[in-house]
Protein backbone atom coordinates (compact mmCIF):
# COMPACT_ATOMS: atom_id res chain seq x y z
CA UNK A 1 0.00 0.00 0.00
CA UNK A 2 1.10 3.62 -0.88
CA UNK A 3 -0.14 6.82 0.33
CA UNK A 4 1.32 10.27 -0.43
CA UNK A 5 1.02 13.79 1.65
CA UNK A 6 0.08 16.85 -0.54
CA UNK A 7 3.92 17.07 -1.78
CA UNK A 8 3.87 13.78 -3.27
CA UNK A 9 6.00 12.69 -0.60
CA UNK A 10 5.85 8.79 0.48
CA UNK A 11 4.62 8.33 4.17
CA UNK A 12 3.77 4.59 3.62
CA UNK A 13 7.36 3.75 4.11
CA UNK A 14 7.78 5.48 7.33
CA UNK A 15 6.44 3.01 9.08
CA UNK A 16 6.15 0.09 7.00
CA UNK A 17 9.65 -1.43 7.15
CA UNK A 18 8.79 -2.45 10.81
CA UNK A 19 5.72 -3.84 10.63
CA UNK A 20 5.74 -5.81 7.71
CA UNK A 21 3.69 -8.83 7.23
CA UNK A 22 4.91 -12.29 7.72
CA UNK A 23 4.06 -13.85 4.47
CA UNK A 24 5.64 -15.18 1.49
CA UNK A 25 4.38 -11.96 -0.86
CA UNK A 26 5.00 -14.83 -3.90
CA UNK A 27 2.53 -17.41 -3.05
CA UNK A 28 -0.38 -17.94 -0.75
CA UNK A 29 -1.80 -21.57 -0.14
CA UNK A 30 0.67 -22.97 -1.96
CA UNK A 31 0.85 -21.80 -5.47
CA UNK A 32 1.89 -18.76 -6.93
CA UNK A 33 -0.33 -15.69 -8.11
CA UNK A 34 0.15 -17.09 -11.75
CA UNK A 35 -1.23 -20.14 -11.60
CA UNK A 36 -4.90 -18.70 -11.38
CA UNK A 37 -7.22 -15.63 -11.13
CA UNK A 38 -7.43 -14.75 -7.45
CA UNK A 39 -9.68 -12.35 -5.93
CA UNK A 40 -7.78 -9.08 -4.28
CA UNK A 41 -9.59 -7.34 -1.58
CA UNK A 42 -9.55 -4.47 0.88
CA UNK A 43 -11.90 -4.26 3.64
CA UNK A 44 -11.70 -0.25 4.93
CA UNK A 45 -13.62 1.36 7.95
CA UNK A 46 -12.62 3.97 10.43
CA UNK A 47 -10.81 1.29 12.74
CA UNK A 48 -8.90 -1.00 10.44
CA UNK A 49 -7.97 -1.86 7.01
CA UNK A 50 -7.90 -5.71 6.26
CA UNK A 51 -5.95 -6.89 2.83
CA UNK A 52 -6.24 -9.98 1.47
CA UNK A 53 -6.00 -12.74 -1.17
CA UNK A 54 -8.87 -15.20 -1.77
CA UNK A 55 -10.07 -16.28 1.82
CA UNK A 56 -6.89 -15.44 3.52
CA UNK A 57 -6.47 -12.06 5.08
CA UNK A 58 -2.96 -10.92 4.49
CA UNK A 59 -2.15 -7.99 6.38
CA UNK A 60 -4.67 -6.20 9.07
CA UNK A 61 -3.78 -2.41 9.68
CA UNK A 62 -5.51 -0.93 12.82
CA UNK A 63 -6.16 2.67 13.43
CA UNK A 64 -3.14 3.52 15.62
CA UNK A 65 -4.95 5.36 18.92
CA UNK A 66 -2.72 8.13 18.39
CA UNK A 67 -3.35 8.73 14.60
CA UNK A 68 -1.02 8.00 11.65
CA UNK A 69 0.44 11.36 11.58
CA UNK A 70 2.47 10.19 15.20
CA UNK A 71 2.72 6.56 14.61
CA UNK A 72 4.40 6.99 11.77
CA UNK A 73 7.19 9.62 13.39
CA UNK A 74 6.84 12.70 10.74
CA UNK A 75 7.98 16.04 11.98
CA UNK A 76 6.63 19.05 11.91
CA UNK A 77 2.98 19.98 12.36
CA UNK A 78 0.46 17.08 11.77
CA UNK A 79 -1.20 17.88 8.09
CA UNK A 80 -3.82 15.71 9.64
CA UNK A 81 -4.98 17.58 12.62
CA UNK A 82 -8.30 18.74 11.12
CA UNK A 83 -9.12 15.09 9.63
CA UNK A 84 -11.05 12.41 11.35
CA UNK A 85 -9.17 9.65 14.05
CA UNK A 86 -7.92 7.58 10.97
CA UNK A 87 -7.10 10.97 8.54
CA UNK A 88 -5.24 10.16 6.16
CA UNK A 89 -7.83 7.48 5.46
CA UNK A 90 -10.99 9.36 5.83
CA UNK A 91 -10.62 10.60 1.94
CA UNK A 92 -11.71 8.89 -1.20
CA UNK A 93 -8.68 7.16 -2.46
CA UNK A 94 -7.89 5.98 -6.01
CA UNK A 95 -7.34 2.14 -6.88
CA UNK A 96 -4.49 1.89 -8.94
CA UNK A 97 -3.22 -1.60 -10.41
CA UNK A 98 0.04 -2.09 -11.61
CA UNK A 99 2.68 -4.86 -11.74
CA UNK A 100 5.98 -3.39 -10.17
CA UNK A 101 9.77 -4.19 -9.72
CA UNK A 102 13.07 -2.81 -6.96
CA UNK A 103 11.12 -0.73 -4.60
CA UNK A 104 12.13 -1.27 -0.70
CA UNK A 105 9.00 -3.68 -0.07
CA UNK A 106 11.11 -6.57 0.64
CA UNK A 107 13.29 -6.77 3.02
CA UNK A 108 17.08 -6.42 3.04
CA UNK A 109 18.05 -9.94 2.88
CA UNK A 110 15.14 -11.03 1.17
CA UNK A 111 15.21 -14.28 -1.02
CA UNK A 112 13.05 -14.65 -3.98
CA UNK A 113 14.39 -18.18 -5.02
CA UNK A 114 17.32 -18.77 -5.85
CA UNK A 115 18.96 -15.23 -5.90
CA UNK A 116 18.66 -12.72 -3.00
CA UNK A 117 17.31 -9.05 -3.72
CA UNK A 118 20.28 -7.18 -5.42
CA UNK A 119 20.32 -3.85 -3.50
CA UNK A 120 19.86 -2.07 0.23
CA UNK A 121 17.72 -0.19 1.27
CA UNK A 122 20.39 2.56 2.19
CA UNK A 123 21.79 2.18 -0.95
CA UNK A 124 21.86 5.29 -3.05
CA UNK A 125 22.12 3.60 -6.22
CA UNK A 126 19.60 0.95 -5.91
CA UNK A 127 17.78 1.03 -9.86
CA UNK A 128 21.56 0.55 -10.97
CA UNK A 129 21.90 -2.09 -8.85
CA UNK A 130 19.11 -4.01 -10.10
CA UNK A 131 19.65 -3.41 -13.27
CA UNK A 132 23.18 -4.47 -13.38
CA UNK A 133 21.58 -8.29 -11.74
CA UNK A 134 19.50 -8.59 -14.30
CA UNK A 135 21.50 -11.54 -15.83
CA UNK A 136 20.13 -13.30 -12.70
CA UNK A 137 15.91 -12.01 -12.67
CA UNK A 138 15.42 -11.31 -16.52
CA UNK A 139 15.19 -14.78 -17.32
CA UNK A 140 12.56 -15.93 -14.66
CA UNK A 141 10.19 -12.84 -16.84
CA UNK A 142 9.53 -15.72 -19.51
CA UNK A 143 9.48 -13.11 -21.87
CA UNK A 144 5.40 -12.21 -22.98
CA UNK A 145 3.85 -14.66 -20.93
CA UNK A 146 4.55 -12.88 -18.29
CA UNK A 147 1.89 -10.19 -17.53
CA UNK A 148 -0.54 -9.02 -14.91
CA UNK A 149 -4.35 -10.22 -16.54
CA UNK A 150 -7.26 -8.80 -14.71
CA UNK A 151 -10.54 -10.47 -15.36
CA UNK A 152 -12.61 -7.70 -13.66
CA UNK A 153 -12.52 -4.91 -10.74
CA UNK A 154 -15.49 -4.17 -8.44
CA UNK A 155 -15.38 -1.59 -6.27
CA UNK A 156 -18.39 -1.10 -3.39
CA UNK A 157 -18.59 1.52 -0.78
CA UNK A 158 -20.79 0.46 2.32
């Protein structure tokens, strides 16, 4: 999940890093997100936000009773303060579906078989160093089969 302040500026990752769910983001139940359609969901009120996959609920984010402005540790005054308990997520939102590579989702560390990720997070150069490992991940892309096909979307506000 990503969320932005006015600026464009990232806040998801403030906090993220920490508190990252323990699952293997490549396969739920035993078989990858390629071998089938799955169903993607989000369940959002004013207390929680509940992700998941099929039946399985993949991450659960509570409101923090202080507000997301102080849990996740930004300075300066809270752009926030006139929102409801769980501002920023008392605003419409846009759903946005994309296939994605690099990033600092995973871990430092992280394994996704056989070759660990190729950069740091602290490291200022990470797109080069992805790119330059590319002899290892190009060749798991299959070439065209390998795509993100949506069958539908349905959105519903309760």
């Amino acid at each position: 999940m990503h969320t932005q302040d006015e600026q464009g500026h990232g806040l998801s990752d403030k906090t993220r890093r920490d508190k990252k769910p323990r699952i293997r983001p490549s396969r739920i139940h035993g078989t990858t997100f390629g071998d089938g359609f799955h169903k993607y969901w989000l369940d959002w009120t004013e207390h929680y936000m509940k992700i998941g996959v099929d039946d399985h609920t993949v991450l659960t984010l509570n409101t923090p009773s202080n507000g997301f402005w102080n849990e996740g540790g930004f300075g300066g005054n809270n752009i926030w303060a006139h929102g409801a308990h769980n501002a920023p997520f008392d605003k419409p939102f846009y759903l946005i579906l994309n296939v994605a590579v690099g990033g600092d989702f995973f871990w430092d560390g992280y394994v996704n078989h056989p070759y660990p990720k190729p950069w740091h997070h602290d490291d200022p150069n990470q797109m080069m160093e992805f790119w330059n490992a590319r002899n290892k991940w190009l060749p798991t892309w299959h070439g065209e089969d390998v795509a993100m096909k949506i069958r539908s979307v349905k959105m519903q506000q309760y």
